[in-house]
PDB file of N, CA and C in Angstrom:
ATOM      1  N   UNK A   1       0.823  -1.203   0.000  1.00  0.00           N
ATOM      2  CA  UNK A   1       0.000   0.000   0.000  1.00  0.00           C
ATOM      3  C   UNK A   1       0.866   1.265   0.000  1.00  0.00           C
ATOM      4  N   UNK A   2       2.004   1.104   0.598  1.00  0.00           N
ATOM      5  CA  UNK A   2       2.745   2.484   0.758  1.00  0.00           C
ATOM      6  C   UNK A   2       3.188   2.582  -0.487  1.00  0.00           C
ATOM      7  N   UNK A   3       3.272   1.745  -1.322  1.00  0.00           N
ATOM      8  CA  UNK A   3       3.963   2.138  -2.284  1.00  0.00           C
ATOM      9  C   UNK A   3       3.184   2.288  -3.369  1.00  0.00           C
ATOM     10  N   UNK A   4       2.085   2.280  -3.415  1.00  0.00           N
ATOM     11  CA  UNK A   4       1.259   2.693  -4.128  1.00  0.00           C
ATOM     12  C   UNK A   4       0.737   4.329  -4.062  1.00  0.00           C
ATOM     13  N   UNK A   5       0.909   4.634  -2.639  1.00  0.00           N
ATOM     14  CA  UNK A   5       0.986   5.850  -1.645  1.00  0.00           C
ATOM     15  C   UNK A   5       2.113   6.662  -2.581  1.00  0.00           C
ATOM     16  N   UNK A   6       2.912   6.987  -2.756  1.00  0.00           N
ATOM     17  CA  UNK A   6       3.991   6.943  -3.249  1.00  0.00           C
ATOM     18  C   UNK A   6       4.045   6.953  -4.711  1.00  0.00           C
ATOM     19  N   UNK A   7       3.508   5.960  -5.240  1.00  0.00           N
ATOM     20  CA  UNK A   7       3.372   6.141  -6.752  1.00  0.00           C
ATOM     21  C   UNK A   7       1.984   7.467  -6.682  1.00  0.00           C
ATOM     22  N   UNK A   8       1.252   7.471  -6.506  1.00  0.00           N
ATOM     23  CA  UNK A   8       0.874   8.477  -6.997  1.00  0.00           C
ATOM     24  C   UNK A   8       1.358   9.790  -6.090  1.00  0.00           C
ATOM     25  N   UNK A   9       1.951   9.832  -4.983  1.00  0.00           N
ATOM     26  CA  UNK A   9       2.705  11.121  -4.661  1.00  0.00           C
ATOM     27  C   UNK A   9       3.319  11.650  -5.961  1.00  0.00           C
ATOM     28  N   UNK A  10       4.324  10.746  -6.668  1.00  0.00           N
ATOM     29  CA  UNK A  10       4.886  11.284  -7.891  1.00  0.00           C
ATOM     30  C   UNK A  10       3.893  11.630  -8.999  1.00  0.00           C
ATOM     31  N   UNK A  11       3.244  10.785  -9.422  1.00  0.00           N
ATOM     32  CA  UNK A  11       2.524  11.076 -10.248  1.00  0.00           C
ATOM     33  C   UNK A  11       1.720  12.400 -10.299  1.00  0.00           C
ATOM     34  N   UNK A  12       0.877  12.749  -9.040  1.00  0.00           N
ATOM     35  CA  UNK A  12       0.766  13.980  -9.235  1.00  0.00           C
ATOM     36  C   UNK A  12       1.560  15.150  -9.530  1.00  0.00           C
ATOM     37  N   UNK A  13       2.607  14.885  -8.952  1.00  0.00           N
ATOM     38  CA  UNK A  13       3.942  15.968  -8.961  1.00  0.00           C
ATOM     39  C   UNK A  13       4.352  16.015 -10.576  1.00  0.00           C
ATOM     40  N   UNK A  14       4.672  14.658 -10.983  1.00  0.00           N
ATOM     41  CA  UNK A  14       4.807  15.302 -12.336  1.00  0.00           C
ATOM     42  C   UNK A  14       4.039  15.553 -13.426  1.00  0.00           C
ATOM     43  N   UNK A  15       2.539  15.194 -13.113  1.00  0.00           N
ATOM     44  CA  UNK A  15       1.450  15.573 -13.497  1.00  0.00           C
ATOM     45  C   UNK A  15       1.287  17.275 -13.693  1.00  0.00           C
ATOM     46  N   UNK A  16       1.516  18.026 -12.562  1.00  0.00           N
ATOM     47  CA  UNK A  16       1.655  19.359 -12.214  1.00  0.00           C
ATOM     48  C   UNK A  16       2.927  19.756 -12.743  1.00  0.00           C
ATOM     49  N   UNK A  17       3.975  19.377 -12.570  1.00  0.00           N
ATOM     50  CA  UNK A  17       4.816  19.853 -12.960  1.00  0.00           C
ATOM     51  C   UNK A  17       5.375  19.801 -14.685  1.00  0.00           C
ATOM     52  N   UNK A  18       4.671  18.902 -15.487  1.00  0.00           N
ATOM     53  CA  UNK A  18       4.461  18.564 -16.530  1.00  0.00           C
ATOM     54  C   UNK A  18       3.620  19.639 -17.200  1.00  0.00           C
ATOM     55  N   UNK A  19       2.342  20.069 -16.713  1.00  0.00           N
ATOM     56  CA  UNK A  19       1.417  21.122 -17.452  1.00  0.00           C
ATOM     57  C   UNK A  19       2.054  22.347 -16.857  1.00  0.00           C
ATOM     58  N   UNK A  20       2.815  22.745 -15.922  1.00  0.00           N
ATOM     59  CA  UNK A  20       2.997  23.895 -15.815  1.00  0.00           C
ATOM     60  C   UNK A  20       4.006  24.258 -16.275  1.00  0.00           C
ATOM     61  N   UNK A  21       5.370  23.471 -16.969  1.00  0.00           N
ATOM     62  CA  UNK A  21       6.522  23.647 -16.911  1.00  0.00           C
ATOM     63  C   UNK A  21       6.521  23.897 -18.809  1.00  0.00           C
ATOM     64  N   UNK A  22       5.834  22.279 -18.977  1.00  0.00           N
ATOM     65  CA  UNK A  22       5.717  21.942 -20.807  1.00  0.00           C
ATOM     66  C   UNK A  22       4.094  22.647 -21.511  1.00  0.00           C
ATOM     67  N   UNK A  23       3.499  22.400 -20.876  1.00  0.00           N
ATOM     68  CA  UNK A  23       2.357  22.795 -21.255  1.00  0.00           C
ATOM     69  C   UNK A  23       1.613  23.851 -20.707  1.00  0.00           C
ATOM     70  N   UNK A  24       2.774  24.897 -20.527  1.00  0.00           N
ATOM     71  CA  UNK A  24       2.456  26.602 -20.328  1.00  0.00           C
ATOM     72  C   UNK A  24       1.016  26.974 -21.079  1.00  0.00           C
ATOM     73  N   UNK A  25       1.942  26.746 -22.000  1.00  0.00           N
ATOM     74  CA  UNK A  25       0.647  27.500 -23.582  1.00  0.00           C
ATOM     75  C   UNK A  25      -1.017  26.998 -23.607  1.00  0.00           C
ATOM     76  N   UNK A  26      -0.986  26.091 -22.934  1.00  0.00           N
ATOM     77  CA  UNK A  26      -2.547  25.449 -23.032  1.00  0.00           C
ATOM     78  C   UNK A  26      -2.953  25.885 -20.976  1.00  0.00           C
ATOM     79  N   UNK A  27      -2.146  26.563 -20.288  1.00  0.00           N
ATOM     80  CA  UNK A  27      -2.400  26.984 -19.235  1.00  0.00           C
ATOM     81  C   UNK A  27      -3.143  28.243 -19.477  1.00  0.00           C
ATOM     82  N   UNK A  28      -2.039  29.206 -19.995  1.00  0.00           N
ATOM     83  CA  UNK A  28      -2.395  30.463 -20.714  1.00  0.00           C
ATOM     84  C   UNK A  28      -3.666  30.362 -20.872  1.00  0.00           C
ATOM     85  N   UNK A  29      -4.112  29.518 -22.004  1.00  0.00           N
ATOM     86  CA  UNK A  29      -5.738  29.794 -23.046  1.00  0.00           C
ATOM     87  C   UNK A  29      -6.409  29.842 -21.985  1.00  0.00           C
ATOM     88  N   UNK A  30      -6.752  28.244 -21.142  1.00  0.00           N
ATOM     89  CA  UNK A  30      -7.522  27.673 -20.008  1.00  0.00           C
ATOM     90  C   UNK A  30      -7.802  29.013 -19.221  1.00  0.00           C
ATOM     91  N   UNK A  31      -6.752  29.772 -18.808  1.00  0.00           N
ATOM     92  CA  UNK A  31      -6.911  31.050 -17.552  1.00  0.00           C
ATOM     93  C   UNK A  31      -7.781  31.977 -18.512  1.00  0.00           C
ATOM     94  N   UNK A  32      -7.310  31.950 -19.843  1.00  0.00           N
ATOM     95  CA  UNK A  32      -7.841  33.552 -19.902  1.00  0.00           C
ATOM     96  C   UNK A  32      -9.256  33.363 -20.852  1.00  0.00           C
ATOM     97  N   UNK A  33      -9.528  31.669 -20.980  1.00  0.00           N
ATOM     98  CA  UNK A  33     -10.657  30.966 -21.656  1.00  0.00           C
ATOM     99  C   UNK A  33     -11.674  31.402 -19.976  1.00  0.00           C
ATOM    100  N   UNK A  34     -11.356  31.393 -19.045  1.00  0.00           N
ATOM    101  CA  UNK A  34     -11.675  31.245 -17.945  1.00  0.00           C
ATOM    102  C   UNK A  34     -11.765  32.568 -17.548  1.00  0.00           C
ATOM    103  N   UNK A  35     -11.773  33.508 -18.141  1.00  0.00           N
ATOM    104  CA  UNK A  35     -11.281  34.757 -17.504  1.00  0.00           C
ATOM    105  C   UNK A  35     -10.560  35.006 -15.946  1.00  0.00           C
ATOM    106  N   UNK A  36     -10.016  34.266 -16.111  1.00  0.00           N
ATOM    107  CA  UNK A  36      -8.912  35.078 -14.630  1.00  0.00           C
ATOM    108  C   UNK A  36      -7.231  35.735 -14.926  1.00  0.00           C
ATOM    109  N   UNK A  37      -7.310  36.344 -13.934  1.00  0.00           N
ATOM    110  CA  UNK A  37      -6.157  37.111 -14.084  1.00  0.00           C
ATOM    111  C   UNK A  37      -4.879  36.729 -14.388  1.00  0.00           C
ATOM    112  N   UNK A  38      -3.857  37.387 -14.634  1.00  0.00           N
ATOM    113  CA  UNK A  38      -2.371  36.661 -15.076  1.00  0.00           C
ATOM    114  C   UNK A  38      -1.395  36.499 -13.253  1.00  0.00           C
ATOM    115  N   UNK A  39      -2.155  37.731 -12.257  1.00  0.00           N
ATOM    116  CA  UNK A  39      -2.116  37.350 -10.959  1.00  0.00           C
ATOM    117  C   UNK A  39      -2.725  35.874  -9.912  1.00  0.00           C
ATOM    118  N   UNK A  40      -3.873  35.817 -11.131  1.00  0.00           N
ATOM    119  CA  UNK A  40      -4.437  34.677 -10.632  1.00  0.00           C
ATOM    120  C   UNK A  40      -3.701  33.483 -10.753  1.00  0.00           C
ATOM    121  N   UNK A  41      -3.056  33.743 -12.567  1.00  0.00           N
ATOM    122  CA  UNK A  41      -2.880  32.463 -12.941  1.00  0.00           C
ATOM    123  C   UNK A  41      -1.112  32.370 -12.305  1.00  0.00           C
ATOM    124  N   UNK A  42      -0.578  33.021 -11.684  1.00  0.00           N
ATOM    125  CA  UNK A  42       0.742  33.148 -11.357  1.00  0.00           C
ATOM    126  C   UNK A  42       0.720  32.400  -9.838  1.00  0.00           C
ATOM    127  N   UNK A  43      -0.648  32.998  -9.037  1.00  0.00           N
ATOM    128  CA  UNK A  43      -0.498  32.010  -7.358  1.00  0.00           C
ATOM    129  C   UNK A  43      -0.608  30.595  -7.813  1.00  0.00           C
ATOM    130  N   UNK A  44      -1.643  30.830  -8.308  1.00  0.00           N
ATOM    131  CA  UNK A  44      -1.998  28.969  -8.248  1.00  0.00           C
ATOM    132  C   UNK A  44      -0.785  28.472  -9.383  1.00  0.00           C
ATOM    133  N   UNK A  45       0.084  28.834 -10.188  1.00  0.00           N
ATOM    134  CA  UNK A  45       0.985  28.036 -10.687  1.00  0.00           C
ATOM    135  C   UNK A  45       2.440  27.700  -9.579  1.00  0.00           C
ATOM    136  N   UNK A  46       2.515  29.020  -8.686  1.00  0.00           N
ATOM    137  CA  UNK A  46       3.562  28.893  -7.764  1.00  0.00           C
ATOM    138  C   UNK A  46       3.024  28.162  -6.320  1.00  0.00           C
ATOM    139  N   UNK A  47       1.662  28.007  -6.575  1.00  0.00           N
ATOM    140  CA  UNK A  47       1.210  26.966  -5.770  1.00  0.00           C
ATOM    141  C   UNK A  47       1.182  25.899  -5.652  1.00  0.00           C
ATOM    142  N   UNK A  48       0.535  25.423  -6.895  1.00  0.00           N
ATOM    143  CA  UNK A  48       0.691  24.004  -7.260  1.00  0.00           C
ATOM    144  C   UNK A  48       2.145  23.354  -7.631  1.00  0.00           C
ATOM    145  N   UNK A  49       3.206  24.503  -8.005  1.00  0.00           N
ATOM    146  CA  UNK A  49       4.558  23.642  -8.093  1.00  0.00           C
ATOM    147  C   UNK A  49       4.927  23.520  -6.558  1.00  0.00           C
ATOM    148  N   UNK A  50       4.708  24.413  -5.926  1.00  0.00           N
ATOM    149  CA  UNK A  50       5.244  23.889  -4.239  1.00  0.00           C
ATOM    150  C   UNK A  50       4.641  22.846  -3.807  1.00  0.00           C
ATOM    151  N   UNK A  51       3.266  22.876  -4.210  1.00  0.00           N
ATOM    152  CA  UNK A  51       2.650  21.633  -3.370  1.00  0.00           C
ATOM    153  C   UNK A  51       2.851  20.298  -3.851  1.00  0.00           C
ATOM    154  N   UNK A  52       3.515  20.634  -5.088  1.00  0.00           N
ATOM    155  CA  UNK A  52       3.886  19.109  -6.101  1.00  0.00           C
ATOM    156  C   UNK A  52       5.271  18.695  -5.447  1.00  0.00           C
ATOM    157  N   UNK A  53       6.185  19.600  -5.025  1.00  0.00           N
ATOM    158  CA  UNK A  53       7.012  19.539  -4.742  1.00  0.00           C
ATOM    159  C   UNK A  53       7.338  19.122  -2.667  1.00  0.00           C
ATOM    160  N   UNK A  54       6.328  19.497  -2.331  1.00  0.00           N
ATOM    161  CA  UNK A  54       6.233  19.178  -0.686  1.00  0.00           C
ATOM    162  C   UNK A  54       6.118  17.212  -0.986  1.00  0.00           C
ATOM    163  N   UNK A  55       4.820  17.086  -1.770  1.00  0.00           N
ATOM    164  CA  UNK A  55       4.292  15.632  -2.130  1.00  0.00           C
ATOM    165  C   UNK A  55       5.713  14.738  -2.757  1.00  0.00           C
ATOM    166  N   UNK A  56       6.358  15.179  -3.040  1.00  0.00           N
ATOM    167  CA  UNK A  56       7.662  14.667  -3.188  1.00  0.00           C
ATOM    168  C   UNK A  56       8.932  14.247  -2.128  1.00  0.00           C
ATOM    169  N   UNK A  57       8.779  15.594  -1.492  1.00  0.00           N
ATOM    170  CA  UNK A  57       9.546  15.869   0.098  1.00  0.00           C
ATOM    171  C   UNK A  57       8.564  14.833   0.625  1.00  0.00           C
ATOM    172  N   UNK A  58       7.043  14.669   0.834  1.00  0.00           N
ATOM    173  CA  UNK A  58       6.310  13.801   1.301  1.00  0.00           C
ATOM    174  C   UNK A  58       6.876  12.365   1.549  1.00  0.00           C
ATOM    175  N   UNK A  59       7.981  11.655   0.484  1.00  0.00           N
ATOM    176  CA  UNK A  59       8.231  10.544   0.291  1.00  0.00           C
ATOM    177  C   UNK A  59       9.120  10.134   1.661  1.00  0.00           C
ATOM    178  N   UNK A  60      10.223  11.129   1.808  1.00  0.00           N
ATOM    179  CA  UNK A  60      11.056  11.065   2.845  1.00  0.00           C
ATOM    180  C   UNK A  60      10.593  11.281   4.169  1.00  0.00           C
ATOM    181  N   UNK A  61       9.354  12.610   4.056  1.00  0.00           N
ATOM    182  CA  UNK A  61       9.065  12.874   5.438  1.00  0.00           C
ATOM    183  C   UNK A  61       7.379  12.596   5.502  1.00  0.00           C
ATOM    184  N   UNK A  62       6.307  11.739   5.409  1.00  0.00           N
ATOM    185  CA  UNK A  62       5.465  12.053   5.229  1.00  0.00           C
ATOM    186  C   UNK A  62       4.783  12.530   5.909  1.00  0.00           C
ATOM    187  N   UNK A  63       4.999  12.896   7.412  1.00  0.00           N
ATOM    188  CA  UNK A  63       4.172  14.245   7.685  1.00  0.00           C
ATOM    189  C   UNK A  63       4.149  15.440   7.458  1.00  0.00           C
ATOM    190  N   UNK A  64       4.895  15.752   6.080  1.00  0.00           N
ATOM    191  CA  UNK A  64       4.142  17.163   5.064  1.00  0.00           C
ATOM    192  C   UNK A  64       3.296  16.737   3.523  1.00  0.00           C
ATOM    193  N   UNK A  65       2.624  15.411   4.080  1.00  0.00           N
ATOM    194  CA  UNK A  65       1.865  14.906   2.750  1.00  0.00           C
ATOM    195  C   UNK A  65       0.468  15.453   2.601  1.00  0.00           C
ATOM    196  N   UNK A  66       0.013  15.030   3.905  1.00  0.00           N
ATOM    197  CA  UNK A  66      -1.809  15.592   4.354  1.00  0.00           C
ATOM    198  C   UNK A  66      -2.090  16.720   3.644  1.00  0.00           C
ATOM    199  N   UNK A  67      -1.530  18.132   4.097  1.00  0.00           N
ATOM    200  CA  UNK A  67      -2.165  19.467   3.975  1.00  0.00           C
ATOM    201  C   UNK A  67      -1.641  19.653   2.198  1.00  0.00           C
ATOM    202  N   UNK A  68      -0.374  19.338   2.006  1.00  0.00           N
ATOM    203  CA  UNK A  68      -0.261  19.231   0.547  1.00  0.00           C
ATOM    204  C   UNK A  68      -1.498  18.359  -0.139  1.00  0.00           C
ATOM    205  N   UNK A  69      -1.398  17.065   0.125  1.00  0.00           N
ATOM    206  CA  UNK A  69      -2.315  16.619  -1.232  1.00  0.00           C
ATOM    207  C   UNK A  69      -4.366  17.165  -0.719  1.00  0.00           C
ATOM    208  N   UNK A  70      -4.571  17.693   0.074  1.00  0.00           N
ATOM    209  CA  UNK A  70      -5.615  18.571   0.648  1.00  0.00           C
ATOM    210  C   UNK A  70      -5.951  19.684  -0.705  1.00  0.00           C
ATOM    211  N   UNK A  71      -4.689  20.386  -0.157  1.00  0.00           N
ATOM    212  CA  UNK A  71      -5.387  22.097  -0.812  1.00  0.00           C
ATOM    213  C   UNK A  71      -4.574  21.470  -2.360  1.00  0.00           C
ATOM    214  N   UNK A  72      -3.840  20.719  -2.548  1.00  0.00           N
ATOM    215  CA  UNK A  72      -4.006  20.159  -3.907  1.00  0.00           C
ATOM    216  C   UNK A  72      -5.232  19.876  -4.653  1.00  0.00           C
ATOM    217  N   UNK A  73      -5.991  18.936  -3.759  1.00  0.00           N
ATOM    218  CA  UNK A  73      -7.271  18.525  -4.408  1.00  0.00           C
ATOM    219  C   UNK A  73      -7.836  19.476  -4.282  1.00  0.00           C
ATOM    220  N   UNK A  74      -7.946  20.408  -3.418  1.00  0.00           N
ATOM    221  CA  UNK A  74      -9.072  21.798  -3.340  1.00  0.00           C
ATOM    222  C   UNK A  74      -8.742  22.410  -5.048  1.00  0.00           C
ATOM    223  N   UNK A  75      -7.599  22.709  -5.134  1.00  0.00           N
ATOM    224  CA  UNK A  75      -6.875  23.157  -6.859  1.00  0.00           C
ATOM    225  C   UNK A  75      -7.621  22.334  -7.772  1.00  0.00           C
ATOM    226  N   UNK A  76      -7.979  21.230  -8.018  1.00  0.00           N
ATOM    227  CA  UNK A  76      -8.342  20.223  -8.227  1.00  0.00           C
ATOM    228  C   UNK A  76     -10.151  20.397  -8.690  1.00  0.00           C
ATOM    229  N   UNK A  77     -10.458  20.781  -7.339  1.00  0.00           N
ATOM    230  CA  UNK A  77     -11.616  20.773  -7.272  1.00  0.00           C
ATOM    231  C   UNK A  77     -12.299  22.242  -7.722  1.00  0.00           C
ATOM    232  N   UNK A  78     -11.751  23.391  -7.830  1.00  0.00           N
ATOM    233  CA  UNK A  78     -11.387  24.982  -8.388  1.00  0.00           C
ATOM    234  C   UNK A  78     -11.463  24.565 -10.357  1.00  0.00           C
ATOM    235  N   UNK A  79     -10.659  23.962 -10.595  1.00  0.00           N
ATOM    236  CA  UNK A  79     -10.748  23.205 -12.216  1.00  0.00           C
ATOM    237  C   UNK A  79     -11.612  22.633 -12.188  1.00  0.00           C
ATOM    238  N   UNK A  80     -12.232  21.910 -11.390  1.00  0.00           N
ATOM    239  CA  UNK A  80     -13.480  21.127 -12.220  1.00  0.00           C
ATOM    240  C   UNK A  80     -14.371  21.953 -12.251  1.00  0.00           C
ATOM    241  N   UNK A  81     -14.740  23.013 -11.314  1.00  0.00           N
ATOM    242  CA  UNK A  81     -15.629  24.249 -11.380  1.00  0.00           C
ATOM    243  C   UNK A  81     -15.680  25.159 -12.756  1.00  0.00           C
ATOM    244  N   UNK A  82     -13.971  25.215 -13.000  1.00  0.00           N
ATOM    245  CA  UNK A  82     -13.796  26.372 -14.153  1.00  0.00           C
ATOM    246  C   UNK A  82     -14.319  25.819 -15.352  1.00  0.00           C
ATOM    247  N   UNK A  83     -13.721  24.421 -15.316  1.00  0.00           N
ATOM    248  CA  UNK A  83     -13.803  23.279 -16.525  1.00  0.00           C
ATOM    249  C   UNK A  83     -15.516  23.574 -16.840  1.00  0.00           C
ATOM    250  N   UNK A  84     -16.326  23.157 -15.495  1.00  0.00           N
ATOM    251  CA  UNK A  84     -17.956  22.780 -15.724  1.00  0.00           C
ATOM    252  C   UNK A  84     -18.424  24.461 -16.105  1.00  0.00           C
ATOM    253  N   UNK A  85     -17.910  25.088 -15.711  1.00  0.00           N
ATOM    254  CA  UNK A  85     -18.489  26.919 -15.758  1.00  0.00           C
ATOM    255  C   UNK A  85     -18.158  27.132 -17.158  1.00  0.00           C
ATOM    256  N   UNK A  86     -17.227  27.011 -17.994  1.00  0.00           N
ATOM    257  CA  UNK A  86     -16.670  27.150 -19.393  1.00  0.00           C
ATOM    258  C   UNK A  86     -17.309  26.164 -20.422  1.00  0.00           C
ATOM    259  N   UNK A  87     -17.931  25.194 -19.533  1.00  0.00           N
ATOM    260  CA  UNK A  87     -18.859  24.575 -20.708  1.00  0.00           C
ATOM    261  C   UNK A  87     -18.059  23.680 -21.284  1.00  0.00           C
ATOM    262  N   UNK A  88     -16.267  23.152 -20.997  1.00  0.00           N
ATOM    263  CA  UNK A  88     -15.570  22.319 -21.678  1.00  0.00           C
ATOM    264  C   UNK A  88     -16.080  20.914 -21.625  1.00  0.00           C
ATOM    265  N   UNK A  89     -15.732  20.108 -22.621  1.00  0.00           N
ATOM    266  CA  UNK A  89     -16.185  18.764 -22.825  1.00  0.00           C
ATOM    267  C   UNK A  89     -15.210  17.787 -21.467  1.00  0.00           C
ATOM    268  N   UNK A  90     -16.086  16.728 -21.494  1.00  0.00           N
ATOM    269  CA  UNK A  90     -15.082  15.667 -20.278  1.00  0.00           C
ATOM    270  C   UNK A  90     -13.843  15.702 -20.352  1.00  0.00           C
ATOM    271  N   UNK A  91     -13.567  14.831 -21.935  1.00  0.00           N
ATOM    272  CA  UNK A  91     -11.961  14.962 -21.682  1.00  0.00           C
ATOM    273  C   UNK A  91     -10.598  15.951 -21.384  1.00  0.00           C
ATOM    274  N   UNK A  92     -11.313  17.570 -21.362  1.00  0.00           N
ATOM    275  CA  UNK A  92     -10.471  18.283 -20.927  1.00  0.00           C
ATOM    276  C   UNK A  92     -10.804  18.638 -19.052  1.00  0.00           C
ATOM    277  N   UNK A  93     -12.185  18.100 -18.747  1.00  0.00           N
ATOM    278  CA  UNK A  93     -12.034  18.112 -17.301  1.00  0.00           C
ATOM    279  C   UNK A  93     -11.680  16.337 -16.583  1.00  0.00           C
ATOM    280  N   UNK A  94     -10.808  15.667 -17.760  1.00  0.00           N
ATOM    281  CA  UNK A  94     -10.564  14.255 -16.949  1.00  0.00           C
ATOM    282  C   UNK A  94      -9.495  14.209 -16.213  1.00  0.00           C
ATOM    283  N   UNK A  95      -8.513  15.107 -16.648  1.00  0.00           N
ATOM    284  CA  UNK A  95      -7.205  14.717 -15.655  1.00  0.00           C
ATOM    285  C   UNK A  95      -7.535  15.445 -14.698  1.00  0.00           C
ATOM    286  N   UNK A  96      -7.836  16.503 -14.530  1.00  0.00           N
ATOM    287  CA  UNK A  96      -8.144  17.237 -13.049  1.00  0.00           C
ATOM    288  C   UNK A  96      -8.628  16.284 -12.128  1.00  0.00           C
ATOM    289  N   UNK A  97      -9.783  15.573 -12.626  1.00  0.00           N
ATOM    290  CA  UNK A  97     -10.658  14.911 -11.906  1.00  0.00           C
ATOM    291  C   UNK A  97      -9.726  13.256 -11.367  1.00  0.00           C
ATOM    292  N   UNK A  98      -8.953  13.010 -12.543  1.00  0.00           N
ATOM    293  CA  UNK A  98      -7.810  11.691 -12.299  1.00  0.00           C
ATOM    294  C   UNK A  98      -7.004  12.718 -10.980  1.00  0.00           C
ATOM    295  N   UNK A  99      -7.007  13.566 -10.861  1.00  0.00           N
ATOM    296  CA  UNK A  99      -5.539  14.122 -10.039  1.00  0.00           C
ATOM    297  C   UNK A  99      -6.337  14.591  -8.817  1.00  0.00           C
ATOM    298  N   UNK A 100      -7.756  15.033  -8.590  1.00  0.00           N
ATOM    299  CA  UNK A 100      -8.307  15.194  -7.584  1.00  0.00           C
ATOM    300  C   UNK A 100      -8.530  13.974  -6.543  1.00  0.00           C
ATOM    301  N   UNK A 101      -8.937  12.348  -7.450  1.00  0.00           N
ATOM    302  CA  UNK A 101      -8.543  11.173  -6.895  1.00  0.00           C
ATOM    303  C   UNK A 101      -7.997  11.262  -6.168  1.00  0.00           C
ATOM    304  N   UNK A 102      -6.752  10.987  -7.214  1.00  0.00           N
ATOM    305  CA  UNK A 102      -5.173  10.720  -6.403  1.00  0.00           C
ATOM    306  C   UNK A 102      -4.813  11.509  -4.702  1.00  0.00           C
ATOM    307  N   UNK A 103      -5.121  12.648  -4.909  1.00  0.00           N
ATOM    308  CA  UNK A 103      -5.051  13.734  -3.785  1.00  0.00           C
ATOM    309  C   UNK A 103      -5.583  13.179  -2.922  1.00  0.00           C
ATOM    310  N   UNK A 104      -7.354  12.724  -2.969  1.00  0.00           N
ATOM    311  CA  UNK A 104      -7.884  12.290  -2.229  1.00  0.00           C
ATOM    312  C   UNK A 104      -7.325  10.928  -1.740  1.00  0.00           C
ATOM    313  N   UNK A 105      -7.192   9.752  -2.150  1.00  0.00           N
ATOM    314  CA  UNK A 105      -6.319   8.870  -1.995  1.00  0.00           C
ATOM    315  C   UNK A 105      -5.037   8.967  -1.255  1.00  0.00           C
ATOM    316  N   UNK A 106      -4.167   9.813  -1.678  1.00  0.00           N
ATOM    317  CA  UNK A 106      -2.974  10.472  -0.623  1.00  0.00           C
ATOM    318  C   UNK A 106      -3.487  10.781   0.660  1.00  0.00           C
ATOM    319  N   UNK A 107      -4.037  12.026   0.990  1.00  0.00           N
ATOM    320  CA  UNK A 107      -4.666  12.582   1.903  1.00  0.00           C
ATOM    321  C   UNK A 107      -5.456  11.659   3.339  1.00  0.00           C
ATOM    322  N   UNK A 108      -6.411  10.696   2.563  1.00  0.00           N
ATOM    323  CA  UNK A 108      -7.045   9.495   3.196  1.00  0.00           C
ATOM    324  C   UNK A 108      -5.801   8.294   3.758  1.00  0.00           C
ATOM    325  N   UNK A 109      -5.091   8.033   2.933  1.00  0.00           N
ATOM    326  CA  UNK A 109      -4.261   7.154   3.014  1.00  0.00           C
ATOM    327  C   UNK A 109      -3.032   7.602   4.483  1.00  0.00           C
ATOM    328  N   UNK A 110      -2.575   9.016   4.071  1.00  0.00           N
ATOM    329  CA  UNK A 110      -2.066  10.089   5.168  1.00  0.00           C
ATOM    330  C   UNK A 110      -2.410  10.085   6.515  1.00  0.00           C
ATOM    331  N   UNK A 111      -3.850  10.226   6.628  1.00  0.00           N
ATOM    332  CA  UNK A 111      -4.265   9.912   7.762  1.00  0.00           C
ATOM    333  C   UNK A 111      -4.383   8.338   8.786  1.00  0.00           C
ATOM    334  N   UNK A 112      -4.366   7.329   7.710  1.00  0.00           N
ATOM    335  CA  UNK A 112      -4.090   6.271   8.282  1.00  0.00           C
ATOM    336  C   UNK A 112      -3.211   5.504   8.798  1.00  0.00           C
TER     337      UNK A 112
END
């Protein structure tokens, strides 16, 4: 089980760190398809790389896993809002929803 714990610690991390790093340009549209700000779209990108990055630190120490994969899934759960408010089709609100899982799964798992 822990190591399943673990596999998706990473997975989210490079999940996040994958769309924010390589796939800037389809961040961009999404924010401003979404109308929010370039302030907006700047916290939650320096957010979600820290918190991808704690979930990593998570491996070694995991009591900084909880509150990370938490307000992760809250991020998580903020996209499926924007996703359902913008009217986008499933498959662009599926990985959010694959990565809100995972969070949840971490988080639950964290506590046990």
């Amino acid at each position: 089980m822990e190591e399943l714990v673990i596999l998706a610690q990473v997975a989210v991390a490079l999940a996040v760190a994958f769309v924010w790093i390589f796939r800037f340009h389809n961040v961009r549209k999404e924010f401003n398809q979404f109308g929010l700000s370039l302030t907006t779209r700047s916290f939650v990108g320096a957010a979600k790389v820290s918190l991808a990055t704690l979930l990593v630190v998570g491996i070694w120490h995991p009591s900084l896993v909880l509150i990370p994969a938490i307000l992760m899934g809250a991020f998580m759960i903020g996209a499926q809002y924007f996703h359902f408010k913008a009217s986008n089709p499933f498959s662009q609100r599926f990985p959010s929803l694959v990565l809100l899982a995972l969070c949840g799964f971490i988080a639950i798992s964290s506590i046990l």
